[in-house]
PDB file of N, CA and C in Angstrom:
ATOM      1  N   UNK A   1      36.528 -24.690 -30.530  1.00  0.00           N
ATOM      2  CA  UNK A   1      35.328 -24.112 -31.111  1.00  0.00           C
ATOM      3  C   UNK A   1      35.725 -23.303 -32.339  1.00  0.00           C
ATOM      4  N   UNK A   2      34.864 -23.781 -33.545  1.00  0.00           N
ATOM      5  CA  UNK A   2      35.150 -22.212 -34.720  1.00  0.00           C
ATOM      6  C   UNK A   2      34.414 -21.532 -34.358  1.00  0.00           C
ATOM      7  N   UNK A   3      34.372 -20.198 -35.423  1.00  0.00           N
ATOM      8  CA  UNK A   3      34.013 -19.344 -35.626  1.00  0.00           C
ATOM      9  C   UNK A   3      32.366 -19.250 -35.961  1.00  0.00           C
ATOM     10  N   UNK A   4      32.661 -20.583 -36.557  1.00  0.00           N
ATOM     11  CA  UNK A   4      30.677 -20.505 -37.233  1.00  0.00           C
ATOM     12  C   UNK A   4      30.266 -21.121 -35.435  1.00  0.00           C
ATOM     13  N   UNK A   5      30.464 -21.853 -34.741  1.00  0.00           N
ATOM     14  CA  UNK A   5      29.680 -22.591 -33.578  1.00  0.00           C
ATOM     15  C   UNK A   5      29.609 -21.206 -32.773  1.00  0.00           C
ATOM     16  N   UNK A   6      30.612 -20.214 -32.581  1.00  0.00           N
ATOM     17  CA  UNK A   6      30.327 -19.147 -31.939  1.00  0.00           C
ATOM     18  C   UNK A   6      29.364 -18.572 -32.340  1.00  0.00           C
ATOM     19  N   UNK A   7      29.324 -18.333 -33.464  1.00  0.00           N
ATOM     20  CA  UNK A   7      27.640 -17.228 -33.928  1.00  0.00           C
ATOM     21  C   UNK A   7      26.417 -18.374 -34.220  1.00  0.00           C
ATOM     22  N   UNK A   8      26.525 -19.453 -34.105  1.00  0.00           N
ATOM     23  CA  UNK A   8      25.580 -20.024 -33.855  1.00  0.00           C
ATOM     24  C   UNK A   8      24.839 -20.012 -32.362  1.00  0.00           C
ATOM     25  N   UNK A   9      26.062 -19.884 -31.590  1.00  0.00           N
ATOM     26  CA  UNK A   9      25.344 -20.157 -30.085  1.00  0.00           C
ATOM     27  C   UNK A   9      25.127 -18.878 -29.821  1.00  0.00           C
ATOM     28  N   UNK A  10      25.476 -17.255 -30.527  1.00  0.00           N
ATOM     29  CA  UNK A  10      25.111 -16.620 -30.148  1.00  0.00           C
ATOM     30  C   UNK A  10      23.798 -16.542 -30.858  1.00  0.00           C
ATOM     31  N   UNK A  11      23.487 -16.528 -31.913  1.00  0.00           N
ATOM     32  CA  UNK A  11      21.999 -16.320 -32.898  1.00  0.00           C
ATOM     33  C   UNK A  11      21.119 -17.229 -32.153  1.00  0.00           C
ATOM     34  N   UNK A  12      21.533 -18.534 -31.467  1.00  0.00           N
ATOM     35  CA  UNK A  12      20.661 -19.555 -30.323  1.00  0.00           C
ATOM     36  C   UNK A  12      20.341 -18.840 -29.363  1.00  0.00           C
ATOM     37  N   UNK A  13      21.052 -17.964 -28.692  1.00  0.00           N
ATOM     38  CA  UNK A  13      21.074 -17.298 -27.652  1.00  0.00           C
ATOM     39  C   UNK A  13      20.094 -15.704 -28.015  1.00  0.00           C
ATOM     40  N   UNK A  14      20.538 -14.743 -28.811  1.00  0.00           N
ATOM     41  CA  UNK A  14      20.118 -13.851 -28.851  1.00  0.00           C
ATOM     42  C   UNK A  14      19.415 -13.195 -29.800  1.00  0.00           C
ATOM     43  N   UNK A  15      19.241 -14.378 -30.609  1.00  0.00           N
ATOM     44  CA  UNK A  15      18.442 -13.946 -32.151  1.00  0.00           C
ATOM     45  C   UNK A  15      19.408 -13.555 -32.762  1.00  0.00           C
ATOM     46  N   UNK A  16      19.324 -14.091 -33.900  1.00  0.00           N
ATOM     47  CA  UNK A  16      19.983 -13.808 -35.508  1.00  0.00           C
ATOM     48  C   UNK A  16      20.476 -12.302 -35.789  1.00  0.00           C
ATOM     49  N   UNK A  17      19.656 -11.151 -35.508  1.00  0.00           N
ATOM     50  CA  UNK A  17      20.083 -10.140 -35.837  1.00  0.00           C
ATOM     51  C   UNK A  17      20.757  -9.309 -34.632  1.00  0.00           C
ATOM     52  N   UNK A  18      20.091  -9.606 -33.608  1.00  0.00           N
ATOM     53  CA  UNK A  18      20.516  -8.735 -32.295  1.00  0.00           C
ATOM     54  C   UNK A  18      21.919  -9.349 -31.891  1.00  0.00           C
ATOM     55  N   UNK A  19      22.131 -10.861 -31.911  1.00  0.00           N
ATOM     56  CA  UNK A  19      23.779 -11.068 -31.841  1.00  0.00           C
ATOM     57  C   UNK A  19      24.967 -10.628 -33.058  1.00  0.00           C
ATOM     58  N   UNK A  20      24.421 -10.127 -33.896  1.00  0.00           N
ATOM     59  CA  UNK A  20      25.193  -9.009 -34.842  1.00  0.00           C
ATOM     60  C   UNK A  20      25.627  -7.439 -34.300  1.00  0.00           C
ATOM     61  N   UNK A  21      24.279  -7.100 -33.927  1.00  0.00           N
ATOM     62  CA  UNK A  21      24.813  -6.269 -32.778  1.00  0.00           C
ATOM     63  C   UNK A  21      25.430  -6.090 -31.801  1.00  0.00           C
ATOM     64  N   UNK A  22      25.414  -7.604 -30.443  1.00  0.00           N
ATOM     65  CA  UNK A  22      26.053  -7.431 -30.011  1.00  0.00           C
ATOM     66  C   UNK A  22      27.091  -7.650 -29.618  1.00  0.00           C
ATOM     67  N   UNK A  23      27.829  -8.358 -31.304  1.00  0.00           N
ATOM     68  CA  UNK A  23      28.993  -8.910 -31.561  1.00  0.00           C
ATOM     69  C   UNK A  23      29.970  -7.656 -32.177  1.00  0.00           C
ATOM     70  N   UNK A  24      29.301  -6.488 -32.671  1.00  0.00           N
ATOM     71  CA  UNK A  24      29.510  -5.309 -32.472  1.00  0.00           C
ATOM     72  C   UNK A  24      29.949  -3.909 -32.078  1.00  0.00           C
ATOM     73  N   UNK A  25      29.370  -4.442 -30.733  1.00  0.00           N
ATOM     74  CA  UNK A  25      28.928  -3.085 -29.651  1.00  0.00           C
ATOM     75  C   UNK A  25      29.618  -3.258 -28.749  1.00  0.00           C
ATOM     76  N   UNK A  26      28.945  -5.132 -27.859  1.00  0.00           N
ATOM     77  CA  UNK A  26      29.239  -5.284 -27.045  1.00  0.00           C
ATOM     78  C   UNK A  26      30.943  -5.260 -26.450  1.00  0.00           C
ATOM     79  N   UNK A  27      31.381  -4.154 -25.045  1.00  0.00           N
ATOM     80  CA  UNK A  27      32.858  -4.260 -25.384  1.00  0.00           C
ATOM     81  C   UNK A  27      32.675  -5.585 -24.030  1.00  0.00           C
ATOM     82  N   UNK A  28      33.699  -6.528 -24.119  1.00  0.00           N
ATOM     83  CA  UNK A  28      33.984  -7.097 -23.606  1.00  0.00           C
ATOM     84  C   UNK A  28      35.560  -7.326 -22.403  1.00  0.00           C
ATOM     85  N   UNK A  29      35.851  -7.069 -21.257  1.00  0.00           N
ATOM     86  CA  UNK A  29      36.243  -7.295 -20.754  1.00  0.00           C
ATOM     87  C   UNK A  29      37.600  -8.215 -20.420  1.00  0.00           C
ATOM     88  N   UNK A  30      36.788  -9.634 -20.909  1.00  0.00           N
ATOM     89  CA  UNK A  30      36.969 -11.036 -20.775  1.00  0.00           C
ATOM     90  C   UNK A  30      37.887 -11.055 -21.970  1.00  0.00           C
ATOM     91  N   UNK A  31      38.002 -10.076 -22.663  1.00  0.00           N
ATOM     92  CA  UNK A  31      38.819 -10.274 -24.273  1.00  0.00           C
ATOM     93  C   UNK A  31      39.627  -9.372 -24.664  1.00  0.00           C
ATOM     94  N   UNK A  32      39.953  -8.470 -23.463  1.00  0.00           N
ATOM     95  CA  UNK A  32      41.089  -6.873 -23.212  1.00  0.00           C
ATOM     96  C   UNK A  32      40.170  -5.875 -23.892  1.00  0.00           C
ATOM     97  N   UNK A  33      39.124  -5.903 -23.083  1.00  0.00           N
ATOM     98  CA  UNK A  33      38.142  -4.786 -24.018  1.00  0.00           C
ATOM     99  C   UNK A  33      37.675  -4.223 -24.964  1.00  0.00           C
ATOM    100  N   UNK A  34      37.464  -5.540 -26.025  1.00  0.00           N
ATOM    101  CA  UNK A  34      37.109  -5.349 -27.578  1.00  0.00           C
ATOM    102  C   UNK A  34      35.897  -6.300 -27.582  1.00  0.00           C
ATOM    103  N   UNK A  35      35.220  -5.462 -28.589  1.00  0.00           N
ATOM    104  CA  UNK A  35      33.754  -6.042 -28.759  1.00  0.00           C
ATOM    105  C   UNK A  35      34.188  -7.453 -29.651  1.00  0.00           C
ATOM    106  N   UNK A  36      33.508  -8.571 -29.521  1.00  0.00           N
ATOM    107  CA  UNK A  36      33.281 -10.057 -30.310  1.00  0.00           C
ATOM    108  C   UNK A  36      33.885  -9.787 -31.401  1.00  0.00           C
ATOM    109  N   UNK A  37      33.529  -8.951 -32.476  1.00  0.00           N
ATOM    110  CA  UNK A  37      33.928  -8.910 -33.592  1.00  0.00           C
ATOM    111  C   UNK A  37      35.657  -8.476 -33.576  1.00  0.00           C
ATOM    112  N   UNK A  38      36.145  -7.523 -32.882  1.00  0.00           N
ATOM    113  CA  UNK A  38      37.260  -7.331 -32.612  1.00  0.00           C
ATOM    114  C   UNK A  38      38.333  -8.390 -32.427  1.00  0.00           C
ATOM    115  N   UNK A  39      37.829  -8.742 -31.085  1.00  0.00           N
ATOM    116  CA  UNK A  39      38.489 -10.464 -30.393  1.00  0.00           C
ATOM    117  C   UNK A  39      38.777 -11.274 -31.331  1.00  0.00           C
ATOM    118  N   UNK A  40      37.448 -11.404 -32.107  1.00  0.00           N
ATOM    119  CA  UNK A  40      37.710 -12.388 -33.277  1.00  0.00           C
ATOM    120  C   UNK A  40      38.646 -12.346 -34.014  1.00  0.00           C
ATOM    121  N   UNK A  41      38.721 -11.084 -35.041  1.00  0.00           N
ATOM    122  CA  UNK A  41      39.505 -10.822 -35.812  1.00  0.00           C
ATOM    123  C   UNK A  41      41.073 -10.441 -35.020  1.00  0.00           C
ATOM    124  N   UNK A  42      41.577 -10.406 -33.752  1.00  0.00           N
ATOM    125  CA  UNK A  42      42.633 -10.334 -33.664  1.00  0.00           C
ATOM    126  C   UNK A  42      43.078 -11.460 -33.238  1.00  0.00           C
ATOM    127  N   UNK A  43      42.315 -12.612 -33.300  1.00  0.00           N
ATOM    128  CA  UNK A  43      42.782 -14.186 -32.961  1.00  0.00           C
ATOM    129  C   UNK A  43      42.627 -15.122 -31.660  1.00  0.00           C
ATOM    130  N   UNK A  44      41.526 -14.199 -30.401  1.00  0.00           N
ATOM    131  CA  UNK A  44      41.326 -14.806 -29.524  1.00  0.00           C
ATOM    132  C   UNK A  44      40.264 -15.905 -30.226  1.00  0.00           C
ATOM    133  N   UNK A  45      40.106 -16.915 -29.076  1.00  0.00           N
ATOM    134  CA  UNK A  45      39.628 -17.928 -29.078  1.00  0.00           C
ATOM    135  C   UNK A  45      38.119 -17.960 -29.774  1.00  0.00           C
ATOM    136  N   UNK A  46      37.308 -18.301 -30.482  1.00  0.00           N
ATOM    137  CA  UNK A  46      35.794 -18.186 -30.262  1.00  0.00           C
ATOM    138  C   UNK A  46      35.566 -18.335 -29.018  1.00  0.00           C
ATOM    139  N   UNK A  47      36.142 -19.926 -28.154  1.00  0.00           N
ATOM    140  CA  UNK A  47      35.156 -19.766 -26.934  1.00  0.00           C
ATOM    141  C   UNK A  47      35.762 -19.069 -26.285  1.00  0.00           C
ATOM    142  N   UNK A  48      36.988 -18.300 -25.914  1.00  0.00           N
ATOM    143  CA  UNK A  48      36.886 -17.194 -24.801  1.00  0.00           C
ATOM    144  C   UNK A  48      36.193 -16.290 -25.215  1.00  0.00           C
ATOM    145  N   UNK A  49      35.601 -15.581 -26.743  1.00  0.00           N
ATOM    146  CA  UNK A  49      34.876 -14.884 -26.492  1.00  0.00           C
ATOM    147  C   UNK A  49      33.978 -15.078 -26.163  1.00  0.00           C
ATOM    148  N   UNK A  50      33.033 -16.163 -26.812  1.00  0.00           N
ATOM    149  CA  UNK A  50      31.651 -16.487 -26.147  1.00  0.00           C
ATOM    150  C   UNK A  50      31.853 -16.723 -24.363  1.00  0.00           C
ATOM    151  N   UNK A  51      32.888 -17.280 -24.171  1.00  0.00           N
ATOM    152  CA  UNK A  51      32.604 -16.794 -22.613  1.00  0.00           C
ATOM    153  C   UNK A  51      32.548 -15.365 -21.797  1.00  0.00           C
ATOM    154  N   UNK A  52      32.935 -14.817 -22.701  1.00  0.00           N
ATOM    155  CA  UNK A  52      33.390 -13.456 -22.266  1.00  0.00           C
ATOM    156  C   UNK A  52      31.715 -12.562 -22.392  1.00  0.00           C
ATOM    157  N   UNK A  53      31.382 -13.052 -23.650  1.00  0.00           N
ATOM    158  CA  UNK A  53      29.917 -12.638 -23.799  1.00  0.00           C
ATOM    159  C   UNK A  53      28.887 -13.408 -22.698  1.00  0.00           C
ATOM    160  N   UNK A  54      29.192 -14.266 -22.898  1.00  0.00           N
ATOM    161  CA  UNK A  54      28.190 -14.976 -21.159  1.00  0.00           C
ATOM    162  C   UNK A  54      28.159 -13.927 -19.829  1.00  0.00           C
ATOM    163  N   UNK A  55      29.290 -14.585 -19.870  1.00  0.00           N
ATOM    164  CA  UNK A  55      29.936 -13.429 -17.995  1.00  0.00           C
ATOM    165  C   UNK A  55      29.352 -11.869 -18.590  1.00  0.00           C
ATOM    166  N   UNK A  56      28.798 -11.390 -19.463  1.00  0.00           N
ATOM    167  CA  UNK A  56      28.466  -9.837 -19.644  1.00  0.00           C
ATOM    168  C   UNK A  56      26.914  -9.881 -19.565  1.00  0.00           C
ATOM    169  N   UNK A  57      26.537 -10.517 -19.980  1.00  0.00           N
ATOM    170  CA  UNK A  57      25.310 -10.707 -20.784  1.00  0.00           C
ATOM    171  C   UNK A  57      24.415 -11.390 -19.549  1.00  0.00           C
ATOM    172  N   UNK A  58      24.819 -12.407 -18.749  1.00  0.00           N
ATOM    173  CA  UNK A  58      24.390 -13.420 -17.473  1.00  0.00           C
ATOM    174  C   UNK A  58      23.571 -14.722 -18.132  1.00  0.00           C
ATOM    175  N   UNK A  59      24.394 -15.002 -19.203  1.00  0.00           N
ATOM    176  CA  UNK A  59      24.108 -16.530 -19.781  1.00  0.00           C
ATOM    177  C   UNK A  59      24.215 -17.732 -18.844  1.00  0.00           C
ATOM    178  N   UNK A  60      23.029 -17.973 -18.531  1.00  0.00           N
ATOM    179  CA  UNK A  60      23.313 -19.163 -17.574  1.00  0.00           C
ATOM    180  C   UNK A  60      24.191 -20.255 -17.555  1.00  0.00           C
ATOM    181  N   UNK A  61      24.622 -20.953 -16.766  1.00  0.00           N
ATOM    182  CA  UNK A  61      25.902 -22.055 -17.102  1.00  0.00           C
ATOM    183  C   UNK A  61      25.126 -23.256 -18.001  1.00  0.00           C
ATOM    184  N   UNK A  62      23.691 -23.624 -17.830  1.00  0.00           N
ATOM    185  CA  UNK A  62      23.024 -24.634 -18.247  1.00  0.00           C
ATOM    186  C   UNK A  62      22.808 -24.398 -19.776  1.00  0.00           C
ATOM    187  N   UNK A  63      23.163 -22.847 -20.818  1.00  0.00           N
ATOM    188  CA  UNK A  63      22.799 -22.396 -21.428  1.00  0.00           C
ATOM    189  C   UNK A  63      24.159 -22.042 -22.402  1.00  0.00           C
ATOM    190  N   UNK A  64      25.315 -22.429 -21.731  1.00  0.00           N
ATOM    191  CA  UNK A  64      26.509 -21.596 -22.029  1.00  0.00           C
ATOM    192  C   UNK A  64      27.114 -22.778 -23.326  1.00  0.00           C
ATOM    193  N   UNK A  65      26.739 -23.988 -23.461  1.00  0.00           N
ATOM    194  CA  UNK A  65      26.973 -25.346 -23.953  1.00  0.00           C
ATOM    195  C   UNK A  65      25.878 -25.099 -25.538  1.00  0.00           C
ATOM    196  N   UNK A  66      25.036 -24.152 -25.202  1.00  0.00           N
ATOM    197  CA  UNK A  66      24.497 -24.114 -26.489  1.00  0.00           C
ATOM    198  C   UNK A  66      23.133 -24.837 -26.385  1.00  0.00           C
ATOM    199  N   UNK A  67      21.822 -25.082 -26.630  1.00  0.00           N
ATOM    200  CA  UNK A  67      20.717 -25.193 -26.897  1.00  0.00           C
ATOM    201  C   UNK A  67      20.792 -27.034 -26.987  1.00  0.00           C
ATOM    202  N   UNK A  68      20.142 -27.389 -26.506  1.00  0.00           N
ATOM    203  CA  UNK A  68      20.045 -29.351 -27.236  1.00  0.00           C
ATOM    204  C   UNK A  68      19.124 -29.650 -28.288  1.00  0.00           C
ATOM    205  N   UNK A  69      19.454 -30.124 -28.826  1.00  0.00           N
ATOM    206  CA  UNK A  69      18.818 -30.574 -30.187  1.00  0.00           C
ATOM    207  C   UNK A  69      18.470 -31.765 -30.245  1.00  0.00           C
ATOM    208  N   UNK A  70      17.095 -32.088 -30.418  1.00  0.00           N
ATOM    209  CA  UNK A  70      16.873 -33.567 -30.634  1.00  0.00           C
ATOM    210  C   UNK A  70      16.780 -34.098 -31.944  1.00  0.00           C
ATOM    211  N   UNK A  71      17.490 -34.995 -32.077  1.00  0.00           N
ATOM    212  CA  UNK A  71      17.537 -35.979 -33.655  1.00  0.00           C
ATOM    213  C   UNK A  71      16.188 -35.659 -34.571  1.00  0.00           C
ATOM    214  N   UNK A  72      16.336 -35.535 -35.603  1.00  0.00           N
ATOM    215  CA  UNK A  72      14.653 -36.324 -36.401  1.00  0.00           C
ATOM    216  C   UNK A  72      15.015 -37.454 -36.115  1.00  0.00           C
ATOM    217  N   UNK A  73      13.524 -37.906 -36.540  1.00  0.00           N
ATOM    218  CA  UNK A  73      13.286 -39.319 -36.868  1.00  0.00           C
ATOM    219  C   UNK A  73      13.209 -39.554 -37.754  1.00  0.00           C
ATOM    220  N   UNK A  74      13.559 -40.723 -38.468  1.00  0.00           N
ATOM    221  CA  UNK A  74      13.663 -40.852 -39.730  1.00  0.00           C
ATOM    222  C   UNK A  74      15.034 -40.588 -40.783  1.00  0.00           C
ATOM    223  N   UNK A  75      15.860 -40.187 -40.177  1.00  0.00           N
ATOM    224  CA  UNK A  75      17.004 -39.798 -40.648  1.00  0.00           C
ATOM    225  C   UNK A  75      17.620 -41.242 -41.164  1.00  0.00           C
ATOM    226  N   UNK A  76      18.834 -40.983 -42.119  1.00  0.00           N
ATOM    227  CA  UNK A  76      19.312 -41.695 -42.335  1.00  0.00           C
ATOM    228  C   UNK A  76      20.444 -42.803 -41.007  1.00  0.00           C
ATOM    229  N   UNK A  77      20.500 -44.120 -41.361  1.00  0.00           N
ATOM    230  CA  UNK A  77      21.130 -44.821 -39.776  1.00  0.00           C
ATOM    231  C   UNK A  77      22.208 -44.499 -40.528  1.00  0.00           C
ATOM    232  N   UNK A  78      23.214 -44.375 -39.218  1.00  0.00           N
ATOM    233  CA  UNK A  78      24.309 -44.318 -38.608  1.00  0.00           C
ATOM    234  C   UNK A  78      24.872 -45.122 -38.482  1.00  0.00           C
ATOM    235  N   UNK A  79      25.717 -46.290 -39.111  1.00  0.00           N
ATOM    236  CA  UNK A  79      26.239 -47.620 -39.014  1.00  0.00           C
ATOM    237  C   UNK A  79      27.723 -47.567 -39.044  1.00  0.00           C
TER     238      UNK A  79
END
């Protein structure tokens, strides 16, 4: 996982501005007790943090994979 799919699934998850916050604030456990932004910048994983933010937060497992997206129609084919 990068860095951008992590703050995507969190802004999916918690809104755009409030997962700024609680990429922030939130201290995490799951990551030797540094908030998201911390973890990040000292080189843990994106997804151990986003897991780490799940297990805090009670992100469901069906939810933890990120949001599904259905295709447009009309898009260009895929050949």
């Amino acid at each position: 996982m990068r860095i951008s799919d992590f703050w995507r699934l969190m802004d999916d998850e918690f809104g755009a501005g409030y997962s700024r916050v609680l990429g922030g604030s939130l201290v995490l456990a799951g990551v030797g007790g540094r908030t998201a932004n911390q973890a990040l910048a000292a080189g843990v994983s994106p997804r151990d943090v986003w897991l780490a933010v799940c297990d805090v937060q009670d992100v469901p497992e069906e939810r933890r994979l990120g949001r599904d997206i259905t295709p447009r129609q009309g898009g260009p084919d895929l050949i």
